[in-house]
C-alpha atoms as a PDB file:
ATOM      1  CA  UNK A   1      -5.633 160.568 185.265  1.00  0.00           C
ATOM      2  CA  UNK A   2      -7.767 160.749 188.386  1.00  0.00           C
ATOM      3  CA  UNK A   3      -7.110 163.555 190.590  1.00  0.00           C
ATOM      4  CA  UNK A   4      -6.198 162.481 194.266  1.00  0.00           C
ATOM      5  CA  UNK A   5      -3.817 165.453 195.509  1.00  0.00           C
ATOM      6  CA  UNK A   6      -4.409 169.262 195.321  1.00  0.00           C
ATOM      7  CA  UNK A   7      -2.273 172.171 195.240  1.00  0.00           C
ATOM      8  CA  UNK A   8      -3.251 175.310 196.163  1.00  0.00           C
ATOM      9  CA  UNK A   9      -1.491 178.849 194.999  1.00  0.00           C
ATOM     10  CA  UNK A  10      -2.028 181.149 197.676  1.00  0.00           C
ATOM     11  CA  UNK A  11      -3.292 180.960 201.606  1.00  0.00           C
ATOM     12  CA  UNK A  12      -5.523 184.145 201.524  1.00  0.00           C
ATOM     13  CA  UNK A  13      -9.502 184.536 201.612  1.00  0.00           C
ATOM     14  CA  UNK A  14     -10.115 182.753 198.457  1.00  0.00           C
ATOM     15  CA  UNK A  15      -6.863 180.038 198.618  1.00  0.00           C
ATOM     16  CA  UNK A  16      -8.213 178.945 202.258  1.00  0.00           C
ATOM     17  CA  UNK A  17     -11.473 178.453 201.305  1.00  0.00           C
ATOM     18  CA  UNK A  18     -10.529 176.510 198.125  1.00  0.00           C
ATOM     19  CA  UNK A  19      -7.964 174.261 200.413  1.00  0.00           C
ATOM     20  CA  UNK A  20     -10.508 173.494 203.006  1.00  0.00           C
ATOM     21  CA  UNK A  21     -13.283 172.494 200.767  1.00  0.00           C
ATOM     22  CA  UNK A  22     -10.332 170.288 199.040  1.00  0.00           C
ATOM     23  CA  UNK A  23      -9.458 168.639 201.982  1.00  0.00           C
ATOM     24  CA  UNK A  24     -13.157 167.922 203.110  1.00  0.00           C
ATOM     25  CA  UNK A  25     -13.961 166.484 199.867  1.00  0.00           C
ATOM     26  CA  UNK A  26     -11.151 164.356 200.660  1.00  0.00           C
ATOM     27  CA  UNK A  27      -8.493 165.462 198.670  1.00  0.00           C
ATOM     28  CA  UNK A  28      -4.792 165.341 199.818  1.00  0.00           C
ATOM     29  CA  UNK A  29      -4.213 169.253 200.202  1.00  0.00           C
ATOM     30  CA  UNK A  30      -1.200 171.214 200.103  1.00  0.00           C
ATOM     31  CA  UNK A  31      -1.613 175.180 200.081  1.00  0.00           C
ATOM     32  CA  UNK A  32       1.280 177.275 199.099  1.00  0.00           C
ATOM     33  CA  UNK A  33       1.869 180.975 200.168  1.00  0.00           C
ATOM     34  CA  UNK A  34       5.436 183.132 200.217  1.00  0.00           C
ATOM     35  CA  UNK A  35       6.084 183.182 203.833  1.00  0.00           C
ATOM     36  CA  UNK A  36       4.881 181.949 207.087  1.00  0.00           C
ATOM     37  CA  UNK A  37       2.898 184.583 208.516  1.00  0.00           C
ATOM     38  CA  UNK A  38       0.403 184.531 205.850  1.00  0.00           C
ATOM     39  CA  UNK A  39       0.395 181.270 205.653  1.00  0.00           C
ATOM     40  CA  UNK A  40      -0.239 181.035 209.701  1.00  0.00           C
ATOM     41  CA  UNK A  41      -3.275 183.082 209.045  1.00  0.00           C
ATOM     42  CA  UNK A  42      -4.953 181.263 206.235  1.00  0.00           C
ATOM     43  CA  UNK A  43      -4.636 178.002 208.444  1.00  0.00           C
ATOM     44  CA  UNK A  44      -6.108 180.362 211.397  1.00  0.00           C
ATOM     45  CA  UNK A  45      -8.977 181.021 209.244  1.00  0.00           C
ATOM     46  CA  UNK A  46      -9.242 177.511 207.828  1.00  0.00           C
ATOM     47  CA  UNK A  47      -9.612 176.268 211.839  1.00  0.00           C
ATOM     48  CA  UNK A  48     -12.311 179.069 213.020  1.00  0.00           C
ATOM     49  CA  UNK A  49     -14.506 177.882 209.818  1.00  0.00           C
ATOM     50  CA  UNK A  50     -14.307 174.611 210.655  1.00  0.00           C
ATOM     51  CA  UNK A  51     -15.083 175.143 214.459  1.00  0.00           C
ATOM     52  CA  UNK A  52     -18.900 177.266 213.107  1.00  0.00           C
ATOM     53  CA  UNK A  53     -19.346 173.659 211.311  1.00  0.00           C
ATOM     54  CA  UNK A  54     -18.528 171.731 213.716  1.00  0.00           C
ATOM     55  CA  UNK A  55     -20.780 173.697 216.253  1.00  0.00           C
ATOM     56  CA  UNK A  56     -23.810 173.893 213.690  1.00  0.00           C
ATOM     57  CA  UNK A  57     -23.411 169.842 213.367  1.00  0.00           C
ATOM     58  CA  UNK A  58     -22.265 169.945 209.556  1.00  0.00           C
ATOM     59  CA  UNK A  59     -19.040 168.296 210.552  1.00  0.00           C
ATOM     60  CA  UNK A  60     -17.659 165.704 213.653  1.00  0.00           C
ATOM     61  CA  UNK A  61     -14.513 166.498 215.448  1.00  0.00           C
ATOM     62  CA  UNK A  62     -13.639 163.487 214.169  1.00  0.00           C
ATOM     63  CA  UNK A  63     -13.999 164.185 210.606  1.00  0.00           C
ATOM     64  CA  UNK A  64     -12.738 167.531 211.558  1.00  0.00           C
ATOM     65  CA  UNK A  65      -9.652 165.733 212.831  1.00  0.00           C
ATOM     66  CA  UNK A  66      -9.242 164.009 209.093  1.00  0.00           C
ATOM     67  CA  UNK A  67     -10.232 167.039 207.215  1.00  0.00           C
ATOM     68  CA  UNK A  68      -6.714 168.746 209.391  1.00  0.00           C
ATOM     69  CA  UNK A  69      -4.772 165.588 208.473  1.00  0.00           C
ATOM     70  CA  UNK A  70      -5.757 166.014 204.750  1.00  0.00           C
ATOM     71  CA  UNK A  71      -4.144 169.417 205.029  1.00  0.00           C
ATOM     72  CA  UNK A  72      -0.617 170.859 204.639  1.00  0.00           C
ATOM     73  CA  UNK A  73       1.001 174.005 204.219  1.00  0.00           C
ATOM     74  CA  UNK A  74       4.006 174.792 203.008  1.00  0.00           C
ATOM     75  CA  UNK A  75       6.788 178.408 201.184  1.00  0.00           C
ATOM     76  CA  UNK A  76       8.344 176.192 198.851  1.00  0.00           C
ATOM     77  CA  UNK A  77       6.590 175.949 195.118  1.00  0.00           C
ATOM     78  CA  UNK A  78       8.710 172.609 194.572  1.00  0.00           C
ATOM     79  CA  UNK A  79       5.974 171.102 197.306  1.00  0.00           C
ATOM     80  CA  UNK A  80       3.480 171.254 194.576  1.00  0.00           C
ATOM     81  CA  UNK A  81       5.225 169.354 191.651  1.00  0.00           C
ATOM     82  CA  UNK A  82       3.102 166.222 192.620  1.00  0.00           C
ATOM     83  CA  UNK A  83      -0.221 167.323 192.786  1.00  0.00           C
ATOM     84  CA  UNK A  84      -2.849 166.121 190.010  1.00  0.00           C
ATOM     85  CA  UNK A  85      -4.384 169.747 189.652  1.00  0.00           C
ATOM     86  CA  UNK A  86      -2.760 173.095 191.026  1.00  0.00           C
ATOM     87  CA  UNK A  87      -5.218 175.763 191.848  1.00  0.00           C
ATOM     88  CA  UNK A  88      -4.050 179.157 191.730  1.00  0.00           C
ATOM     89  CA  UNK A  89      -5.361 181.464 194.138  1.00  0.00           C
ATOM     90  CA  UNK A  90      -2.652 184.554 194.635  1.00  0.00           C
ATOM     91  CA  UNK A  91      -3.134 188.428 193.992  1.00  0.00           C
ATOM     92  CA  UNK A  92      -5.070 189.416 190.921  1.00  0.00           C
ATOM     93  CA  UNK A  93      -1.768 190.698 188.919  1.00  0.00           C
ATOM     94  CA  UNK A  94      -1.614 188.904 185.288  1.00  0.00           C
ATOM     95  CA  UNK A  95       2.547 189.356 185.675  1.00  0.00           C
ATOM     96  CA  UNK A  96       2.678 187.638 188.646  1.00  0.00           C
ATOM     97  CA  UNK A  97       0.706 184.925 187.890  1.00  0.00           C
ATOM     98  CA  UNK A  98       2.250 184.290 184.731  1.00  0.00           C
ATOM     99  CA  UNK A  99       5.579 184.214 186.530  1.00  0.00           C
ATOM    100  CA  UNK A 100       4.398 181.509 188.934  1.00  0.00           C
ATOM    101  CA  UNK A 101       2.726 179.388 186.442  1.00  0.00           C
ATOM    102  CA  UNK A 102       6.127 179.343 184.325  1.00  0.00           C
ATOM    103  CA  UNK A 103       8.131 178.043 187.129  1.00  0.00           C
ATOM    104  CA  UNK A 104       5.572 175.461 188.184  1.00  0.00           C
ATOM    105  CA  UNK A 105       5.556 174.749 184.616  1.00  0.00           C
ATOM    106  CA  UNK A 106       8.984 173.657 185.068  1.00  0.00           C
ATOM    107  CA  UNK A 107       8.552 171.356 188.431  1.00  0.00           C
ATOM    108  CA  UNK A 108       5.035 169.855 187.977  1.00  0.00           C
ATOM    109  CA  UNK A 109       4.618 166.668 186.341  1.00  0.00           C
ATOM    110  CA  UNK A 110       3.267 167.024 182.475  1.00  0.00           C
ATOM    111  CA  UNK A 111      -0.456 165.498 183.671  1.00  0.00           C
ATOM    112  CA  UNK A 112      -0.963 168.389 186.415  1.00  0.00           C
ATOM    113  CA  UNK A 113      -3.451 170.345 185.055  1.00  0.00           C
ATOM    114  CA  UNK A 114      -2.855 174.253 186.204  1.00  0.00           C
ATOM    115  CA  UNK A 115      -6.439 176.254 187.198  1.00  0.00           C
ATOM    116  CA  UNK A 116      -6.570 179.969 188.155  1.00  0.00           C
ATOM    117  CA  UNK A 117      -9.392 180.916 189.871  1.00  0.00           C
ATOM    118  CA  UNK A 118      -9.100 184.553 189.091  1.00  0.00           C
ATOM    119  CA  UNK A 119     -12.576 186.638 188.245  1.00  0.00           C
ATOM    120  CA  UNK A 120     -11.441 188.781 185.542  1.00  0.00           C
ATOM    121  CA  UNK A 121      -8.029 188.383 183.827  1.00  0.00           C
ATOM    122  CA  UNK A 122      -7.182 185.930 181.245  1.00  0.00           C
ATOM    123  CA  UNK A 123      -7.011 182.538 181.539  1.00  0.00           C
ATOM    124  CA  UNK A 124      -5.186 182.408 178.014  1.00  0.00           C
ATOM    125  CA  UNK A 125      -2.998 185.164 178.683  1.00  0.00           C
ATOM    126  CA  UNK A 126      -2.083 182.943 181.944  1.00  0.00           C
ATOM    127  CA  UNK A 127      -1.886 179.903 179.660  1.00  0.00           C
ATOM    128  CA  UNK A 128       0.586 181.510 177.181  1.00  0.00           C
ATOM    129  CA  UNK A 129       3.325 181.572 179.967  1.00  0.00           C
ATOM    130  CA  UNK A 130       3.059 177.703 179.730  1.00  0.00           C
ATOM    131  CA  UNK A 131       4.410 174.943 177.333  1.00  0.00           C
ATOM    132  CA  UNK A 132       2.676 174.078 174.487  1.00  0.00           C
ATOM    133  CA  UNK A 133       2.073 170.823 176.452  1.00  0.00           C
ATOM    134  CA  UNK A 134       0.440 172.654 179.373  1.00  0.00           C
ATOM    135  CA  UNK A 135      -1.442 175.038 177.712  1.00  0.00           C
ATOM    136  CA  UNK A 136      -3.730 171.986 176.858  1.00  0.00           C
ATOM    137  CA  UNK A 137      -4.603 171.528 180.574  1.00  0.00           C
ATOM    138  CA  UNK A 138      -5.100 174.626 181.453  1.00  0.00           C
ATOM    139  CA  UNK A 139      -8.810 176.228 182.627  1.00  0.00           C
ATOM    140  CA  UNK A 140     -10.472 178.671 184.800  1.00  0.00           C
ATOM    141  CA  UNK A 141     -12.092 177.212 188.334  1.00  0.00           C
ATOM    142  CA  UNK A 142     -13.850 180.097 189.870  1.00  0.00           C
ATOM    143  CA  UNK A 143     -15.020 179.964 193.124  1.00  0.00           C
ATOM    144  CA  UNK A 144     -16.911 182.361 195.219  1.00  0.00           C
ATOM    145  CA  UNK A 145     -16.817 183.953 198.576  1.00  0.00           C
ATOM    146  CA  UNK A 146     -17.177 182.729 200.662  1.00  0.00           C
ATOM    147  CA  UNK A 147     -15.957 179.603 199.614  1.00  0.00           C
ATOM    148  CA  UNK A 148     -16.907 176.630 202.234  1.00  0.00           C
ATOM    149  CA  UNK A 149     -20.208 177.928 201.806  1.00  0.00           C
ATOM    150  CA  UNK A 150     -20.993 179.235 197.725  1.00  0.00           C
ATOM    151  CA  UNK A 151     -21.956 176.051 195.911  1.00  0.00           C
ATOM    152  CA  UNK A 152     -20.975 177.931 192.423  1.00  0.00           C
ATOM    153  CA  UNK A 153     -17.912 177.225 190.403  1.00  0.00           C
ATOM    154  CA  UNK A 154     -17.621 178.859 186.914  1.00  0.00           C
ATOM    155  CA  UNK A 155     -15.414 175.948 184.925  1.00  0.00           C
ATOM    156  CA  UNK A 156     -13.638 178.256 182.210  1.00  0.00           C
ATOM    157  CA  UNK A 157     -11.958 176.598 179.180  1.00  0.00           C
ATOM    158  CA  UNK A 158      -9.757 178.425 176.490  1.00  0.00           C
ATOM    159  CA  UNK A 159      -9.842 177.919 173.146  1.00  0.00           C
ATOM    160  CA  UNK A 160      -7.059 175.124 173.220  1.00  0.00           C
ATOM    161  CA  UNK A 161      -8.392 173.362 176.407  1.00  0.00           C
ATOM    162  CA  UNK A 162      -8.545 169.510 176.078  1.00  0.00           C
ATOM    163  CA  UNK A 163     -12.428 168.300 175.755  1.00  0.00           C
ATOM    164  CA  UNK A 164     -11.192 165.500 178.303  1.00  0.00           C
ATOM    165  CA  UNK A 165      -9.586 168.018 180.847  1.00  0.00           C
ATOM    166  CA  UNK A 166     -12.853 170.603 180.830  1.00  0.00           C
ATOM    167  CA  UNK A 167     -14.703 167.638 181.196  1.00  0.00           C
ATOM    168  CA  UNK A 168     -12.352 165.951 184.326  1.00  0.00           C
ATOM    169  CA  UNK A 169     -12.450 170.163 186.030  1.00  0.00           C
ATOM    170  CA  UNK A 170     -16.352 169.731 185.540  1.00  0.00           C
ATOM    171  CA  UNK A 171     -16.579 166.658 187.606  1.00  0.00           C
ATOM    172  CA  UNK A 172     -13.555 167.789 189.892  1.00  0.00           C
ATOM    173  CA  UNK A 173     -15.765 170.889 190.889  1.00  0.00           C
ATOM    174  CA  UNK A 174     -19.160 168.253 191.477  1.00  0.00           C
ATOM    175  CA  UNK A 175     -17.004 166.034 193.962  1.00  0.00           C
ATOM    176  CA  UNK A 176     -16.075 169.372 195.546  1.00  0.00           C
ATOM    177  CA  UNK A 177     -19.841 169.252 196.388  1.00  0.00           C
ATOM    178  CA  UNK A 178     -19.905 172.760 193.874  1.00  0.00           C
ATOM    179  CA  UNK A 179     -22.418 172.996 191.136  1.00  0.00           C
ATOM    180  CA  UNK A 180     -20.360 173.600 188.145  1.00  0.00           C
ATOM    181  CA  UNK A 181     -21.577 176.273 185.153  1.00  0.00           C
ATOM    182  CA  UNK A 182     -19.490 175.792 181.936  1.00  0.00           C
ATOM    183  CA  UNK A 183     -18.329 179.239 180.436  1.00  0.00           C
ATOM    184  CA  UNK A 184     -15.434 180.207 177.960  1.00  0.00           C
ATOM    185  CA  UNK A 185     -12.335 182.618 178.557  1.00  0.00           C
ATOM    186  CA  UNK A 186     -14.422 185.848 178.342  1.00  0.00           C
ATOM    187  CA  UNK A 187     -13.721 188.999 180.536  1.00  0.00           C
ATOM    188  CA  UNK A 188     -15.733 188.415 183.465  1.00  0.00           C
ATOM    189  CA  UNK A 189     -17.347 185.138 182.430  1.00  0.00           C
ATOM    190  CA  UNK A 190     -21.082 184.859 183.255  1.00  0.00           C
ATOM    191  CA  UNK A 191     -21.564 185.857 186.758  1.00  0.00           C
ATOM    192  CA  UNK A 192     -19.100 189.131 186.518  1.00  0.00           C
ATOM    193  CA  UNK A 193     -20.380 190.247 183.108  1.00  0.00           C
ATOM    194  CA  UNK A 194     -24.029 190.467 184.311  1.00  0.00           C
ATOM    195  CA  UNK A 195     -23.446 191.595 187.944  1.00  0.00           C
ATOM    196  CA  UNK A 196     -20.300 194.546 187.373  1.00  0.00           C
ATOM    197  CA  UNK A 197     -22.978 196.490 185.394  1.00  0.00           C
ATOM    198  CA  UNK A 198     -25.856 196.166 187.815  1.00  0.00           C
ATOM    199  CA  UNK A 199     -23.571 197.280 190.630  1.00  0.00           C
ATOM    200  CA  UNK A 200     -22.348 199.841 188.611  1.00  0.00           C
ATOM    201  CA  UNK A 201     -25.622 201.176 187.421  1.00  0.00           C
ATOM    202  CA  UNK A 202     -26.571 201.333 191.397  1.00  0.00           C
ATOM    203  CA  UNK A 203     -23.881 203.347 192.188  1.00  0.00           C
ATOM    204  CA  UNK A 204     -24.482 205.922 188.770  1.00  0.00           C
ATOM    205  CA  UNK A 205     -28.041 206.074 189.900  1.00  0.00           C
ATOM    206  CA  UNK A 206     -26.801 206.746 193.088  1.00  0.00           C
ATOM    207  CA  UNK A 207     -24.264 210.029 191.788  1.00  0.00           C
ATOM    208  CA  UNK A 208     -27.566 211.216 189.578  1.00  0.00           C
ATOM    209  CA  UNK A 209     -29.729 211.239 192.808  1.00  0.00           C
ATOM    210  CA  UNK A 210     -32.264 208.890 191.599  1.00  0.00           C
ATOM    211  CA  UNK A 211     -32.304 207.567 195.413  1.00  0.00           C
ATOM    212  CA  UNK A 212     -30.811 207.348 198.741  1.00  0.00           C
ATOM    213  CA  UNK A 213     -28.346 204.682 199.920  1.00  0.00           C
ATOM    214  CA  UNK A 214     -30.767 202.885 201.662  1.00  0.00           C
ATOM    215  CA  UNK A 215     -33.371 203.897 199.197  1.00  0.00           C
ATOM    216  CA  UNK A 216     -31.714 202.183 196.164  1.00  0.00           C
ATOM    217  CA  UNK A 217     -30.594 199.070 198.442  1.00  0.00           C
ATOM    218  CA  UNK A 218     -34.139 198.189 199.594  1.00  0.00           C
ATOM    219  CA  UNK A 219     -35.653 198.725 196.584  1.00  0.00           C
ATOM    220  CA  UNK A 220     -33.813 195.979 194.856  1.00  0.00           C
ATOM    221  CA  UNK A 221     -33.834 193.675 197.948  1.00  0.00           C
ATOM    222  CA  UNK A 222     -37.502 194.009 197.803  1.00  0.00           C
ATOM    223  CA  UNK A 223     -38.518 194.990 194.353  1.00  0.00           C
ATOM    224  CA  UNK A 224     -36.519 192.056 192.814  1.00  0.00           C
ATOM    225  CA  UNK A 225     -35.947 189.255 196.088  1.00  0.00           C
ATOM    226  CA  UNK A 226     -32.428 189.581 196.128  1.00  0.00           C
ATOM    227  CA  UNK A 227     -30.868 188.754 199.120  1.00  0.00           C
ATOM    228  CA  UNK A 228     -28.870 191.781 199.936  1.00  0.00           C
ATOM    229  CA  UNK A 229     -29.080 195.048 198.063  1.00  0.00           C
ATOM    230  CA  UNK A 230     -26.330 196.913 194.968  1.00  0.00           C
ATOM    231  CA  UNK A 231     -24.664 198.993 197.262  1.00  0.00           C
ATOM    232  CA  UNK A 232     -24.361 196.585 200.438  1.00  0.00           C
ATOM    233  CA  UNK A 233     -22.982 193.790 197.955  1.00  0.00           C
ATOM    234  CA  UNK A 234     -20.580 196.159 196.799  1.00  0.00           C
ATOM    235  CA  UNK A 235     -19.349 197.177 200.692  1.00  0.00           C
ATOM    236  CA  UNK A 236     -18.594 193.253 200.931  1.00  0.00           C
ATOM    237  CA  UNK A 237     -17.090 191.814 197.472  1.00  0.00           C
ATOM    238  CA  UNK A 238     -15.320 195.075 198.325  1.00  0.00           C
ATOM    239  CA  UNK A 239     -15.283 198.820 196.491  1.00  0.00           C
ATOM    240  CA  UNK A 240     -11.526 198.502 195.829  1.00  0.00           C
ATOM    241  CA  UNK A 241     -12.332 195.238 193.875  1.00  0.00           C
ATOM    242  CA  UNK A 242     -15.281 195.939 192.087  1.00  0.00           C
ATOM    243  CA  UNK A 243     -13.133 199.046 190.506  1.00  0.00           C
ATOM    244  CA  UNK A 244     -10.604 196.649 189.794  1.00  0.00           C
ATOM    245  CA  UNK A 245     -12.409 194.576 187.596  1.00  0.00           C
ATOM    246  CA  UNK A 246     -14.771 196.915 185.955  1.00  0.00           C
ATOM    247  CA  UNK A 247     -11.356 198.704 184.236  1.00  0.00           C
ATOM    248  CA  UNK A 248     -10.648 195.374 183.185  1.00  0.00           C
ATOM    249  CA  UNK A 249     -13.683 194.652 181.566  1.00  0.00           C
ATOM    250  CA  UNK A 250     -13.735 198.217 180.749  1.00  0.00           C
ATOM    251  CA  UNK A 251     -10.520 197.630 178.368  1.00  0.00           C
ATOM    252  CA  UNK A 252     -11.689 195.244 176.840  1.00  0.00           C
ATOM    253  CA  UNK A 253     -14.814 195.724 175.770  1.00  0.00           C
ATOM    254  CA  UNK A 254     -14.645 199.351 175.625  1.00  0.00           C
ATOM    255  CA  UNK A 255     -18.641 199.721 176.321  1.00  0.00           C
ATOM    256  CA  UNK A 256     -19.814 202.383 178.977  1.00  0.00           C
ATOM    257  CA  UNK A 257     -21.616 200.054 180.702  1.00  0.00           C
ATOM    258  CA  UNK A 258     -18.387 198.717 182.148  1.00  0.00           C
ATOM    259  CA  UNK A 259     -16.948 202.124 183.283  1.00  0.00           C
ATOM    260  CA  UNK A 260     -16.369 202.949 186.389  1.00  0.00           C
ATOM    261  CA  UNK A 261     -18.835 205.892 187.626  1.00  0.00           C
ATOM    262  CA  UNK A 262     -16.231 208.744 189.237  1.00  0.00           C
ATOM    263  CA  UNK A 263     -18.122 208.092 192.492  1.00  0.00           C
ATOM    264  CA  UNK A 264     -16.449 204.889 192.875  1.00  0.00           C
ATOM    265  CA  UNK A 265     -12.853 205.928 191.757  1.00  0.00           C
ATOM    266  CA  UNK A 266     -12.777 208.919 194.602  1.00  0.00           C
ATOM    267  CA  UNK A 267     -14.253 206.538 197.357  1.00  0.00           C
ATOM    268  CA  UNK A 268     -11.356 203.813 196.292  1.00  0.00           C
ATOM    269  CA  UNK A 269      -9.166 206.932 196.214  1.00  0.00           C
ATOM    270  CA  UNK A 270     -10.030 208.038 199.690  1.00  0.00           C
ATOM    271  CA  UNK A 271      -9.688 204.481 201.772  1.00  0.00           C
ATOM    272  CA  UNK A 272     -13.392 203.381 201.661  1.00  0.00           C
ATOM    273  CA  UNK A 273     -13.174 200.468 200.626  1.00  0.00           C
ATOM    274  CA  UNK A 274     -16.314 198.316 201.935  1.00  0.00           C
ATOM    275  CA  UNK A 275     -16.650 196.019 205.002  1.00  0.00           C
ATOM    276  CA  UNK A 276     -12.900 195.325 205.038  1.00  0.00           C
ATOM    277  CA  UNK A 277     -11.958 198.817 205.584  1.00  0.00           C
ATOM    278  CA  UNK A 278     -14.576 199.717 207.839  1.00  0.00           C
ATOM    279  CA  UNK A 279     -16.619 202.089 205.981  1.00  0.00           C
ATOM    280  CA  UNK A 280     -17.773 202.088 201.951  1.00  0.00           C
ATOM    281  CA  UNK A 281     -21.360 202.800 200.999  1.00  0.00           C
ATOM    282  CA  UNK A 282     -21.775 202.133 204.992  1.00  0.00           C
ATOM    283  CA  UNK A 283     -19.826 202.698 207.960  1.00  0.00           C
ATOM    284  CA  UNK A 284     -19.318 199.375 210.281  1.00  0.00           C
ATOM    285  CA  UNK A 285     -17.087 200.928 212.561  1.00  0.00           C
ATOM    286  CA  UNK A 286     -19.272 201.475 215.214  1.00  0.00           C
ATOM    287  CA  UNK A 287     -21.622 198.596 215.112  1.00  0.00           C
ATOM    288  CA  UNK A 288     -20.655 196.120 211.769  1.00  0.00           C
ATOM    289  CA  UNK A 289     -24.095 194.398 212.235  1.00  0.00           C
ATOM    290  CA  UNK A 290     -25.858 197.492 211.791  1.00  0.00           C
ATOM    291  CA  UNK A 291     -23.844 199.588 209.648  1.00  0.00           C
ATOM    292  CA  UNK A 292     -25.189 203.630 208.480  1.00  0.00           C
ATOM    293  CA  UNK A 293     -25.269 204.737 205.347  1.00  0.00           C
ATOM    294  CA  UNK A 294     -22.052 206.899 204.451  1.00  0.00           C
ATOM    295  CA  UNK A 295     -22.605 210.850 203.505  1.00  0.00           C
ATOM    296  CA  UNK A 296     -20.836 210.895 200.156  1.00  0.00           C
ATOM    297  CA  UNK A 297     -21.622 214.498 198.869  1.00  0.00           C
ATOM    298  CA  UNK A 298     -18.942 215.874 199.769  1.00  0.00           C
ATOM    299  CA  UNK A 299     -16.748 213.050 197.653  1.00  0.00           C
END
């Protein structure tokens, strides 16, 4: 079966992101959220990225023009029961997922091949809500944030994955214009597993007074090359989140190195969430560009 129409679960950060590269690829794109408003604001967001490619000279108006007519959004889950692949994109709560998957289960033709592009949970837990059928063509596509731009895509098969459907998700993700890694349905997969415990580690070192915020941030940015440093990276995948899926890695692999230092729980606790919130590691409030680092001792 060749893929030639894409569904989309969810109209959010991650589910615009996903629709729009869709749709620029080429793809006939339907996104799916619960209501209007939020589905309003995903498009919102889908048209303000396109306009910054459009004025950098990535894209035409013109093939902006297609990429919009490529593009639909819609409330109604029955929308979705002709696409080739379904890409869920919706809140990171296994229930919830596993509800929607059974009822699209139920409407989708049996080819369809169901994705999740959750970073932590399950993909066989997912799966098990499914036919026996389904469960067949059923994988992980994670993509990262922001989407248009990250050219990753962590391809995630479960033990019961087709070889011919990992292998059609690996060369869905490539006409994407991603560069797919291939990875099984372990907690975190490759990039989570390696990166939760650095971040984590950053923020211990942080609680033990090994150094400063901007100390421990520009060490690694210019000790190691990376791009941004621990605690900054944290402030934008976002404080709330990384807690999030460090106690689910943290339950299932029961090893300290996945535990969440108490720092983090008490700033998640207390509202600071990252960029999104206005103030994590850093406040942005006054000037986002040039955020200051936080005063934590008294957390």
């Amino acid at each position: 079966m060749e893929i030639k129409k894409v569904g989309v679960l969810g109209c959010g950060l991650m589910g615009s992101g996903i629709a729009q590269v869709a749709a620029t690829a080429g793809f006939e794109t339907v996104v799916r959220e619960v209501a209007e408003e939020p589905l309003a604001k995903g498009f919102s967001a889908i048209e303000n990225s396109l306009a910054k490619f459009v004025e950098k000279g990535t894209l035409t108006a013109e093939q902006r023009e297609e990429i919009r007519k490529r593009l639909r959004g819609t409330t109604s889950l029955e929308e979705l029961s002709d696409c080739d692949i379904v890409i869920e994109a919706i809140i990171e709560n296994l229930e919830l997922k596993c509800d929607t998957f059974r009822h699209l289960d139920s409407i989708c033709k049996p080819e369809t091949i169901f994705a999740s592009n959750t970073s932590s949970l399950s993909i066989t837990e997912m799966m098990t809500a499914t036919s026996p059928e389904r469960q067949r063509r059923f994988i992980g596509l994670h993509f990262f944030n922001p989407v248009p731009i990250m050219k990753l895509v962590e391809v995630v098969r479960t033990i019961l994955t087709d070889d011919d459907v990992y292998e059609q998700a690996v060369r869905f993700a490539e006409r994407l214009g991603k560069i797919p890694v291939r990875t099984s349905d372990r907690t975190g997969f490759i990039v989570n597993r390696l990166l939760v415990p650095y971040l984590l580690d950053a923020i211990r070192a942080l609680e033990e007074g090994v150094g400063s915020i901007v100390d421990i941030d520009t060490a690694m940015r210019l000790g190691c090359g990376h791009p941004m440093g621990p605690l900054t990276l944290c402030d934008f995948v976002g404080l709330d989140t990384t807690y999030y899926i460090a106690e689910i890695m943290f339950n299932e692999f029961r090893e300290k190195r996945f535990a969440p230092p108490p720092l983090l729980k008490r700033m998640v606790k207390a509202g600071l969430h990252g960029r999104k919130s206005g103030r994590g590691f850093y406040d942005y409030t006054k000037d986002p560009k040039n955020p200051v680092p936080m005063d934590l001792l008294r957390l």
